[in-house]
PDB file of N, CA and C in Angstrom:
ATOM      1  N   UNK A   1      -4.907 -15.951   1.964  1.00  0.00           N
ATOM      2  CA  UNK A   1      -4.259 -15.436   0.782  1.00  0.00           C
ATOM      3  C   UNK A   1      -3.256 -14.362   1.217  1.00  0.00           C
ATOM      4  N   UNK A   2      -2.206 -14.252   0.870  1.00  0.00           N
ATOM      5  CA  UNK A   2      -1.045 -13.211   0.985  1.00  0.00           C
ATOM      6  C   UNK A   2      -1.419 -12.632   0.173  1.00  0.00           C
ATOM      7  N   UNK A   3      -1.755 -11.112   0.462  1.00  0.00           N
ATOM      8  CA  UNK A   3      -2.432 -10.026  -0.067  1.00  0.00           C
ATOM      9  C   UNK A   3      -0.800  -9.503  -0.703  1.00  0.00           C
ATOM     10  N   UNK A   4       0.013  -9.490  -0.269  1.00  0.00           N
ATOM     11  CA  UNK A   4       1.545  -8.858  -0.432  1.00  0.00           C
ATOM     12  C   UNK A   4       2.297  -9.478  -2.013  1.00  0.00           C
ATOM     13  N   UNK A   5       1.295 -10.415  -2.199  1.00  0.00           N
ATOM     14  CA  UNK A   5       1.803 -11.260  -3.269  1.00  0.00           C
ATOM     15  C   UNK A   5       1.302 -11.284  -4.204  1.00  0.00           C
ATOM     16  N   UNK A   6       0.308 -10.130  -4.056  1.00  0.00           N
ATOM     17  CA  UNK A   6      -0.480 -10.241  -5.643  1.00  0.00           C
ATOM     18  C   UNK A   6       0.365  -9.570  -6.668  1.00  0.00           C
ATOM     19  N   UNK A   7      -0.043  -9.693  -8.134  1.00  0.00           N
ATOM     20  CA  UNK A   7       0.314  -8.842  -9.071  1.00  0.00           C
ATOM     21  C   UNK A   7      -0.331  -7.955  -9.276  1.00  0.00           C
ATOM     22  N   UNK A   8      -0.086  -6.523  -9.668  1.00  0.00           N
ATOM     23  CA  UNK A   8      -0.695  -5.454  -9.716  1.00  0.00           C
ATOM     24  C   UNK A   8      -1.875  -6.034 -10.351  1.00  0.00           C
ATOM     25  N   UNK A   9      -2.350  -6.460 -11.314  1.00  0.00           N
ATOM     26  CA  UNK A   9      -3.378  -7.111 -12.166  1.00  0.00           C
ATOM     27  C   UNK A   9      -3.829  -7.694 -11.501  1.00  0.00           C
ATOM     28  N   UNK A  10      -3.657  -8.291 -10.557  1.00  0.00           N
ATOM     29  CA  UNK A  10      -5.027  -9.568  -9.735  1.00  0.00           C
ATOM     30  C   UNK A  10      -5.299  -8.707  -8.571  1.00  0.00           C
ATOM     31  N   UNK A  11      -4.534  -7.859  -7.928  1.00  0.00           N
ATOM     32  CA  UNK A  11      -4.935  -6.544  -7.002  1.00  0.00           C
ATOM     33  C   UNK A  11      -6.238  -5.978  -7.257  1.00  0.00           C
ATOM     34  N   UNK A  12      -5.967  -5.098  -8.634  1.00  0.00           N
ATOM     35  CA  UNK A  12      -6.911  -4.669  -9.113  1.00  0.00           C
ATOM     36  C   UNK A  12      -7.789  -4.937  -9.438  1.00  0.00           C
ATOM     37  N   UNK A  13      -8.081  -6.379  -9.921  1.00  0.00           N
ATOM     38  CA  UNK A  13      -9.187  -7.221 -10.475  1.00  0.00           C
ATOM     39  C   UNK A  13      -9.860  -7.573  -8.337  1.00  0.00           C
ATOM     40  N   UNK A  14      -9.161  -8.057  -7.920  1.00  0.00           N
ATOM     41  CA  UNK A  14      -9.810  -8.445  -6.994  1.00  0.00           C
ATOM     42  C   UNK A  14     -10.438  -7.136  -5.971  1.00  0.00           C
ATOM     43  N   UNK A  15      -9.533  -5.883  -5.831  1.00  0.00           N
ATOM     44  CA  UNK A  15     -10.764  -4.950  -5.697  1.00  0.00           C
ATOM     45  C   UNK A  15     -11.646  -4.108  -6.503  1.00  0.00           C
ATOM     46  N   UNK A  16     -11.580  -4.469  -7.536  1.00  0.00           N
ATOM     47  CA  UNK A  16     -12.936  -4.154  -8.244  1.00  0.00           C
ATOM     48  C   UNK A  16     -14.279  -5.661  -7.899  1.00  0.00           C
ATOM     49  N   UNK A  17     -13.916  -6.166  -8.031  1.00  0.00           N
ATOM     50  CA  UNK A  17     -14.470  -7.528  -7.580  1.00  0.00           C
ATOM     51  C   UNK A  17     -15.289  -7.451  -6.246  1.00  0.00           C
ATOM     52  N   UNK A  18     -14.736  -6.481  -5.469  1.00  0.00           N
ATOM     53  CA  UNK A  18     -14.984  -6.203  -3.710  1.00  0.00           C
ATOM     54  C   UNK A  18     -14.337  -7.773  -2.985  1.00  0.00           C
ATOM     55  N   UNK A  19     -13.674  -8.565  -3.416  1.00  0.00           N
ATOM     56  CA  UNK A  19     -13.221 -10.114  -3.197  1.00  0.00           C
ATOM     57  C   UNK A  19     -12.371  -8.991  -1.677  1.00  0.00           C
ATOM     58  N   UNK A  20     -11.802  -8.552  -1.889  1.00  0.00           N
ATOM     59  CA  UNK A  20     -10.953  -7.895  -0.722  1.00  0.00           C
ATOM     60  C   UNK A  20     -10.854  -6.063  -0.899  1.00  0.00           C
ATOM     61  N   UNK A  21     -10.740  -5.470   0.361  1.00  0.00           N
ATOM     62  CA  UNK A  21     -10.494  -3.744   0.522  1.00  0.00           C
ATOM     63  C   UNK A  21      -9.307  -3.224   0.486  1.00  0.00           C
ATOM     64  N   UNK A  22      -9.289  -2.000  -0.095  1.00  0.00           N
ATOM     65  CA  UNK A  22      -7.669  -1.285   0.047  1.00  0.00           C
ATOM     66  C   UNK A  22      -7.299  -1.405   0.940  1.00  0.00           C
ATOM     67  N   UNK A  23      -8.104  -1.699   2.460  1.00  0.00           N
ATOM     68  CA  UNK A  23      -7.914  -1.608   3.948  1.00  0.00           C
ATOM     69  C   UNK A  23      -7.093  -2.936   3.872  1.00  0.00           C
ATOM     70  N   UNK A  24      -7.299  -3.658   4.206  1.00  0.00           N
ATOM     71  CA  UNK A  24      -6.814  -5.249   3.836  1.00  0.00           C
ATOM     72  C   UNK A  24      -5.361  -5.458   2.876  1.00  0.00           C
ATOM     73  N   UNK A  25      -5.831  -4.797   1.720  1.00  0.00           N
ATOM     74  CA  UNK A  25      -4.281  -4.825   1.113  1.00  0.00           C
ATOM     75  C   UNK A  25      -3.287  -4.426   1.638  1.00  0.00           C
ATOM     76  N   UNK A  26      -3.714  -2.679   2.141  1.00  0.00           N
ATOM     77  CA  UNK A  26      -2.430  -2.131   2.952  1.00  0.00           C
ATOM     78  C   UNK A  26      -2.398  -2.793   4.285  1.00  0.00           C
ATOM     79  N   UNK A  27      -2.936  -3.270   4.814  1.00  0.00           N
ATOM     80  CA  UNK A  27      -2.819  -4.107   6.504  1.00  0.00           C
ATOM     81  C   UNK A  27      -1.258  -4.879   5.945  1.00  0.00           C
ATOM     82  N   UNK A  28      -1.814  -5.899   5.073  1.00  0.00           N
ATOM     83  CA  UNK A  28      -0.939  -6.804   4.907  1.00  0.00           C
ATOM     84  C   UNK A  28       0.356  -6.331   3.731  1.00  0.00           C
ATOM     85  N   UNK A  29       0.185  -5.462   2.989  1.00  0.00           N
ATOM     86  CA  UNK A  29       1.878  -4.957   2.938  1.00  0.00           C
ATOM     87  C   UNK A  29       2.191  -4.221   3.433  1.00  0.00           C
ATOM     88  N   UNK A  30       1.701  -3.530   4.708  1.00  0.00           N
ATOM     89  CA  UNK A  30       2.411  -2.782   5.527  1.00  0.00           C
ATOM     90  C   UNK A  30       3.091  -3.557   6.766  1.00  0.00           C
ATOM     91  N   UNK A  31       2.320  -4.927   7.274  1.00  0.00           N
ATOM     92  CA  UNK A  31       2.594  -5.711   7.918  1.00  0.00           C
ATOM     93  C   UNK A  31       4.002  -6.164   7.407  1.00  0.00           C
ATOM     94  N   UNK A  32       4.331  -6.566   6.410  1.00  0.00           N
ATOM     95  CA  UNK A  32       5.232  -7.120   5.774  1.00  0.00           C
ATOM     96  C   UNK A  32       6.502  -6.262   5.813  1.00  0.00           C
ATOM     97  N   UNK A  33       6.327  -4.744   5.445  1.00  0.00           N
ATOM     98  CA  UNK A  33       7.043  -3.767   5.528  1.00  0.00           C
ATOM     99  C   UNK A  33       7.751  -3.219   6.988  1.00  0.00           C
ATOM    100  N   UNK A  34       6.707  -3.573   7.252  1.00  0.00           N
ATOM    101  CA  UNK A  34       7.143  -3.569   9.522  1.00  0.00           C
ATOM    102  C   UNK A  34       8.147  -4.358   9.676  1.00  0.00           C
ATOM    103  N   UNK A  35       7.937  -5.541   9.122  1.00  0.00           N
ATOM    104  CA  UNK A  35       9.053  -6.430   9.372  1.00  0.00           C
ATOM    105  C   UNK A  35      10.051  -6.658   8.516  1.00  0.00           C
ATOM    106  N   UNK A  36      10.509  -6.566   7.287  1.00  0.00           N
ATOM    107  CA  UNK A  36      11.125  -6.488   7.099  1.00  0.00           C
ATOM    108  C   UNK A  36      12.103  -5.029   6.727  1.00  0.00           C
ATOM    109  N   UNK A  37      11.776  -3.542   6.982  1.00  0.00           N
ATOM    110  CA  UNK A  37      12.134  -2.335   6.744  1.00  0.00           C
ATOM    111  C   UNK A  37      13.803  -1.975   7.489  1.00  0.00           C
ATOM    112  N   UNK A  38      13.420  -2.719   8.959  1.00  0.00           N
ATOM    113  CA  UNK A  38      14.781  -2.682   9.344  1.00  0.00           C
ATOM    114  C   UNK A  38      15.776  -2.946   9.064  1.00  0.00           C
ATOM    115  N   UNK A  39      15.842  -4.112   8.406  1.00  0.00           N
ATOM    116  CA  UNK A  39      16.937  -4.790   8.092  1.00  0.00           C
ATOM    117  C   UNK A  39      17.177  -4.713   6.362  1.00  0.00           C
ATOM    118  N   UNK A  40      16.012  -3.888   5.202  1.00  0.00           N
ATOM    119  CA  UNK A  40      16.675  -3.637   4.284  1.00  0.00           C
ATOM    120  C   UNK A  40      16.427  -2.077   4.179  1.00  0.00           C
ATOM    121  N   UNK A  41      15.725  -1.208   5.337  1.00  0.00           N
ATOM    122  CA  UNK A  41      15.578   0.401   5.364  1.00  0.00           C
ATOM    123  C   UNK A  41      15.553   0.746   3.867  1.00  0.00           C
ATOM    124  N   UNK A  42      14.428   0.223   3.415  1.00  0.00           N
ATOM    125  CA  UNK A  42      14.057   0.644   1.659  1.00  0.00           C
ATOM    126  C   UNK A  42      13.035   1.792   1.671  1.00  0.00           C
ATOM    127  N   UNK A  43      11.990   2.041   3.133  1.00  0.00           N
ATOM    128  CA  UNK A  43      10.848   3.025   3.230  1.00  0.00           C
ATOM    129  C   UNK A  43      11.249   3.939   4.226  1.00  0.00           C
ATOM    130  N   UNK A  44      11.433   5.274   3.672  1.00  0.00           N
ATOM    131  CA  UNK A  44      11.253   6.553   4.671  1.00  0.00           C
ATOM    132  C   UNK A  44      10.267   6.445   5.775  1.00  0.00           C
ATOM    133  N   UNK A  45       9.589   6.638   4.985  1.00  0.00           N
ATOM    134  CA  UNK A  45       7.803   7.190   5.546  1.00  0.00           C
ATOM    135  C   UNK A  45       6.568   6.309   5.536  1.00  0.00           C
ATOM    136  N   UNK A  46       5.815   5.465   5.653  1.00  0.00           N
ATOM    137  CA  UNK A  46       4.104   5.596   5.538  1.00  0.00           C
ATOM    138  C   UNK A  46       2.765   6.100   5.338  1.00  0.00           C
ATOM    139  N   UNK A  47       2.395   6.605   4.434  1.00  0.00           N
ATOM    140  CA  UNK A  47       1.009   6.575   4.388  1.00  0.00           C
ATOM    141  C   UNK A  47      -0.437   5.896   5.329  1.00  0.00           C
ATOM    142  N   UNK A  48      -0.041   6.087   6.557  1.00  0.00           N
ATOM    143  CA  UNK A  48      -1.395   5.212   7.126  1.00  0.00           C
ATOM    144  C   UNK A  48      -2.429   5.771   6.958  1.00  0.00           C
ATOM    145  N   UNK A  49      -2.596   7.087   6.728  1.00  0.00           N
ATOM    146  CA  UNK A  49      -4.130   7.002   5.788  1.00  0.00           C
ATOM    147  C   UNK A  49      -4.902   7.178   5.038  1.00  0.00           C
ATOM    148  N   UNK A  50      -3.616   6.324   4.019  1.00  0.00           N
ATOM    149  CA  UNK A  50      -4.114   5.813   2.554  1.00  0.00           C
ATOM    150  C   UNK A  50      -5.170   4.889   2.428  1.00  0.00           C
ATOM    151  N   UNK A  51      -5.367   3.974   3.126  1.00  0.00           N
ATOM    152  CA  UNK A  51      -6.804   3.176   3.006  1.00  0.00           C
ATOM    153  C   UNK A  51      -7.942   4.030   3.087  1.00  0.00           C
ATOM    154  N   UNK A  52      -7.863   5.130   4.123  1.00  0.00           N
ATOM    155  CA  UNK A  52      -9.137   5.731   3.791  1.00  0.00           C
ATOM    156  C   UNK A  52      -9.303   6.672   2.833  1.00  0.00           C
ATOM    157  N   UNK A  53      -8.416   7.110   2.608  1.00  0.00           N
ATOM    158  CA  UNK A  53      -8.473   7.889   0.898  1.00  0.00           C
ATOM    159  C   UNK A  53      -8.761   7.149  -0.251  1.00  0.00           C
ATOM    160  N   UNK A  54      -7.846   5.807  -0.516  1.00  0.00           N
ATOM    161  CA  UNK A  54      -8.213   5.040  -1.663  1.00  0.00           C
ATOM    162  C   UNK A  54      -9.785   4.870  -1.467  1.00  0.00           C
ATOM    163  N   UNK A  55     -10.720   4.576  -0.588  1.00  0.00           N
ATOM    164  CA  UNK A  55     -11.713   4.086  -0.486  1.00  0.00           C
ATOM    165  C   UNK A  55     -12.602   5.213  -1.058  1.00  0.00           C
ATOM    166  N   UNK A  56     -12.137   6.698  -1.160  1.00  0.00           N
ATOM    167  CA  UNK A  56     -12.990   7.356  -1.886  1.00  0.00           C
ATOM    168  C   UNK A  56     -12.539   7.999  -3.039  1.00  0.00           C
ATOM    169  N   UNK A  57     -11.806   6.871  -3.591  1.00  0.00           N
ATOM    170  CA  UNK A  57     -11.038   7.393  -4.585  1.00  0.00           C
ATOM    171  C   UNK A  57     -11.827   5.609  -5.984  1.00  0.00           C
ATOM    172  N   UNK A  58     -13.300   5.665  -5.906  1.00  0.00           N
ATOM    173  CA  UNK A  58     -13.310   4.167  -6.299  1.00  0.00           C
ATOM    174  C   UNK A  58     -13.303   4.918  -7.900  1.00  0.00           C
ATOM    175  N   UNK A  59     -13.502   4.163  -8.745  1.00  0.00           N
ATOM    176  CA  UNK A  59     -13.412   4.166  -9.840  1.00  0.00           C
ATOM    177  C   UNK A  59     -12.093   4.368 -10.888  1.00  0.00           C
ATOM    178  N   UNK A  60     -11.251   4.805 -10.093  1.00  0.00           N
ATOM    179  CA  UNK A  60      -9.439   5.200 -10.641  1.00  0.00           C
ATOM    180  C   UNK A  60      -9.155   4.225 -10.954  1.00  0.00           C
ATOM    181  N   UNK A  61      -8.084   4.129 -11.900  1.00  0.00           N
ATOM    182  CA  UNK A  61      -7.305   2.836 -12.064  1.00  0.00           C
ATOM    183  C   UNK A  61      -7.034   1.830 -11.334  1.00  0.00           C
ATOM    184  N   UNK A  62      -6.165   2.374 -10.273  1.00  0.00           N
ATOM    185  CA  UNK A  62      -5.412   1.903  -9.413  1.00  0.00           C
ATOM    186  C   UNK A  62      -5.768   2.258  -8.065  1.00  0.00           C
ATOM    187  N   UNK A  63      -6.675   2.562  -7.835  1.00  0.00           N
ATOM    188  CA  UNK A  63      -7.769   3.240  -6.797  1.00  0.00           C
ATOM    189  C   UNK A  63      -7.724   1.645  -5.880  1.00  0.00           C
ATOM    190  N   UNK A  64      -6.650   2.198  -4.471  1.00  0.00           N
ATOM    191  CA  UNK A  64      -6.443   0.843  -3.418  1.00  0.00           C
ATOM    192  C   UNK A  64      -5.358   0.251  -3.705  1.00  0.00           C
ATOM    193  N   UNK A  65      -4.495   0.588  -4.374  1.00  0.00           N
ATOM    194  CA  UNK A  65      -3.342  -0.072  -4.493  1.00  0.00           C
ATOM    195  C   UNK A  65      -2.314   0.104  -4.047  1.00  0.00           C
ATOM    196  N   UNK A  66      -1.495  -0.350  -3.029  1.00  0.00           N
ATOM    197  CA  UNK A  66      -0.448   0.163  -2.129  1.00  0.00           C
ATOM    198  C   UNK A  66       0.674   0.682  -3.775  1.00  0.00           C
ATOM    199  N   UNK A  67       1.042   1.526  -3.033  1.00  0.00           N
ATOM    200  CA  UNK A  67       2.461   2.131  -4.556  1.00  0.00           C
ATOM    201  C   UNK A  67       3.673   2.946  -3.533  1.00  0.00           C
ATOM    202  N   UNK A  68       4.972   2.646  -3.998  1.00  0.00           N
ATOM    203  CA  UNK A  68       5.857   3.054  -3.486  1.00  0.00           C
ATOM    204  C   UNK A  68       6.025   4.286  -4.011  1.00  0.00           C
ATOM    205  N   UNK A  69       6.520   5.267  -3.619  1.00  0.00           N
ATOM    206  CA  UNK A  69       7.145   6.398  -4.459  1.00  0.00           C
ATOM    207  C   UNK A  69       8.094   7.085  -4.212  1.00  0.00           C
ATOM    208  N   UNK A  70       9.210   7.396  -4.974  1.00  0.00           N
ATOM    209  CA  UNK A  70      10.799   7.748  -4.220  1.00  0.00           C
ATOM    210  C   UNK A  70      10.752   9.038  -4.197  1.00  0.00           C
ATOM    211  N   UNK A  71      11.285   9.138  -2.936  1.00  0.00           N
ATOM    212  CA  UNK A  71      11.080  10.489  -2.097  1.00  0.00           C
ATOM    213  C   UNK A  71      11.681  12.049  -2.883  1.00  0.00           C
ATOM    214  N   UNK A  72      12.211  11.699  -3.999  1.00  0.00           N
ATOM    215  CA  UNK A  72      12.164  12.814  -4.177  1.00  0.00           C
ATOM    216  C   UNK A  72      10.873  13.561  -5.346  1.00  0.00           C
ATOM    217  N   UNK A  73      10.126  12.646  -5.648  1.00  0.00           N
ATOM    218  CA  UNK A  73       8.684  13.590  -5.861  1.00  0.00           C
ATOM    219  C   UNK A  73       8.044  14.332  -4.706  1.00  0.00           C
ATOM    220  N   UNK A  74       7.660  15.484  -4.863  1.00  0.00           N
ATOM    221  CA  UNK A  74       6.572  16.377  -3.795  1.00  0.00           C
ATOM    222  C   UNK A  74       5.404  15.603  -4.160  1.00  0.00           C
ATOM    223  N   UNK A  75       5.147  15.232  -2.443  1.00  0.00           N
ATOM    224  CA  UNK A  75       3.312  14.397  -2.452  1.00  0.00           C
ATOM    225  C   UNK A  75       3.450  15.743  -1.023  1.00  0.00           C
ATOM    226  N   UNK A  76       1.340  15.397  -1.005  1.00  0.00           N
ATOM    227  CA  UNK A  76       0.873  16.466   0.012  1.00  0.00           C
ATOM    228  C   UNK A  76       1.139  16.304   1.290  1.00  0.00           C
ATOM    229  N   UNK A  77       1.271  14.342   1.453  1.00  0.00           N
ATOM    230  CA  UNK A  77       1.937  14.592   2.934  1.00  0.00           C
ATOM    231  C   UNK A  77       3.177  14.170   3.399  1.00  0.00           C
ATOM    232  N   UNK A  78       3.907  13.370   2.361  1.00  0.00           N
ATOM    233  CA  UNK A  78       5.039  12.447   2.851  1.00  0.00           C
ATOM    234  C   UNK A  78       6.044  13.689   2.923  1.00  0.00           C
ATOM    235  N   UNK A  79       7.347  13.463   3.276  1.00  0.00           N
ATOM    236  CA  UNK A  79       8.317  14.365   3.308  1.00  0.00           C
ATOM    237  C   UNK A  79       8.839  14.153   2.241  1.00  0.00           C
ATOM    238  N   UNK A  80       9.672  15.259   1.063  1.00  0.00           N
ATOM    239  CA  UNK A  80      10.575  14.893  -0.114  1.00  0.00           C
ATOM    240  C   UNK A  80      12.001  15.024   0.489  1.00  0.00           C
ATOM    241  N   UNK A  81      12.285  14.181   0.876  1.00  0.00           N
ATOM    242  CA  UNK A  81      14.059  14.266   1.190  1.00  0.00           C
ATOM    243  C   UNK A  81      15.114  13.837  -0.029  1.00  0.00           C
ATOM    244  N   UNK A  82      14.652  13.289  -0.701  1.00  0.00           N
ATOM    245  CA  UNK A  82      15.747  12.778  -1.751  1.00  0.00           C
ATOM    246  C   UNK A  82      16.987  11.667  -1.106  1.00  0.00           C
ATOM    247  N   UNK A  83      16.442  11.237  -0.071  1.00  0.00           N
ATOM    248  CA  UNK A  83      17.288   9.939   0.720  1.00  0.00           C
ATOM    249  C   UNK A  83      18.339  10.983   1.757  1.00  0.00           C
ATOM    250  N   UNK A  84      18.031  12.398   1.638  1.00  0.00           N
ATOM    251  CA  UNK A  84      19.286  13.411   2.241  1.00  0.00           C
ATOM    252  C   UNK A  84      19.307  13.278   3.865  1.00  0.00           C
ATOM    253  N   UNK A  85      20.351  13.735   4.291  1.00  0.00           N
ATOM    254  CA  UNK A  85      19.922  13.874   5.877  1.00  0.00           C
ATOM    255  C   UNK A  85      19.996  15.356   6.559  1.00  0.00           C
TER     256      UNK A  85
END
């Protein structure tokens, strides 16, 4: 199954389900993101360890769900550049 291809709705259903782990989801859209980032440079940064946070984050909505977020919100670890150099 291409984990990269779910809809937010079958994501979520399938890890509440335990059918698959936040670990697993992000493997495979980060995999995806590896390869294709170069050639459309859409992601600053990574989160690699967001799988182990989502995992103690169970009961949230969206608790395991890979999510993009544009850099100019302040998060605790990514950098906020606003795309600047």
């Amino acid at each position: 199954m291409k984990l990269n291809t779910l809809t937010l709705v079958r994501a979520v259903e399938l890890l509440k389900q335990k059918r698959i782990t936040a670990a697993e989801l992000y493997a495979d859209v980060s995999d995806v993101i590896g390869k294709l980032n170069k050639k459309l440079n859409i992601y600053l940064s990574l989160d690699h360890d967001a799988p182990e946070e989502a995992a103690k984050m169970t009961g949230m909505p969206l608790a395991g769900v890979p999510l993009a977020v544009k850099d100019n919100f302040l998060t605790r670890k990514l950098p906020a550049t606003a795309s600047a150099k």
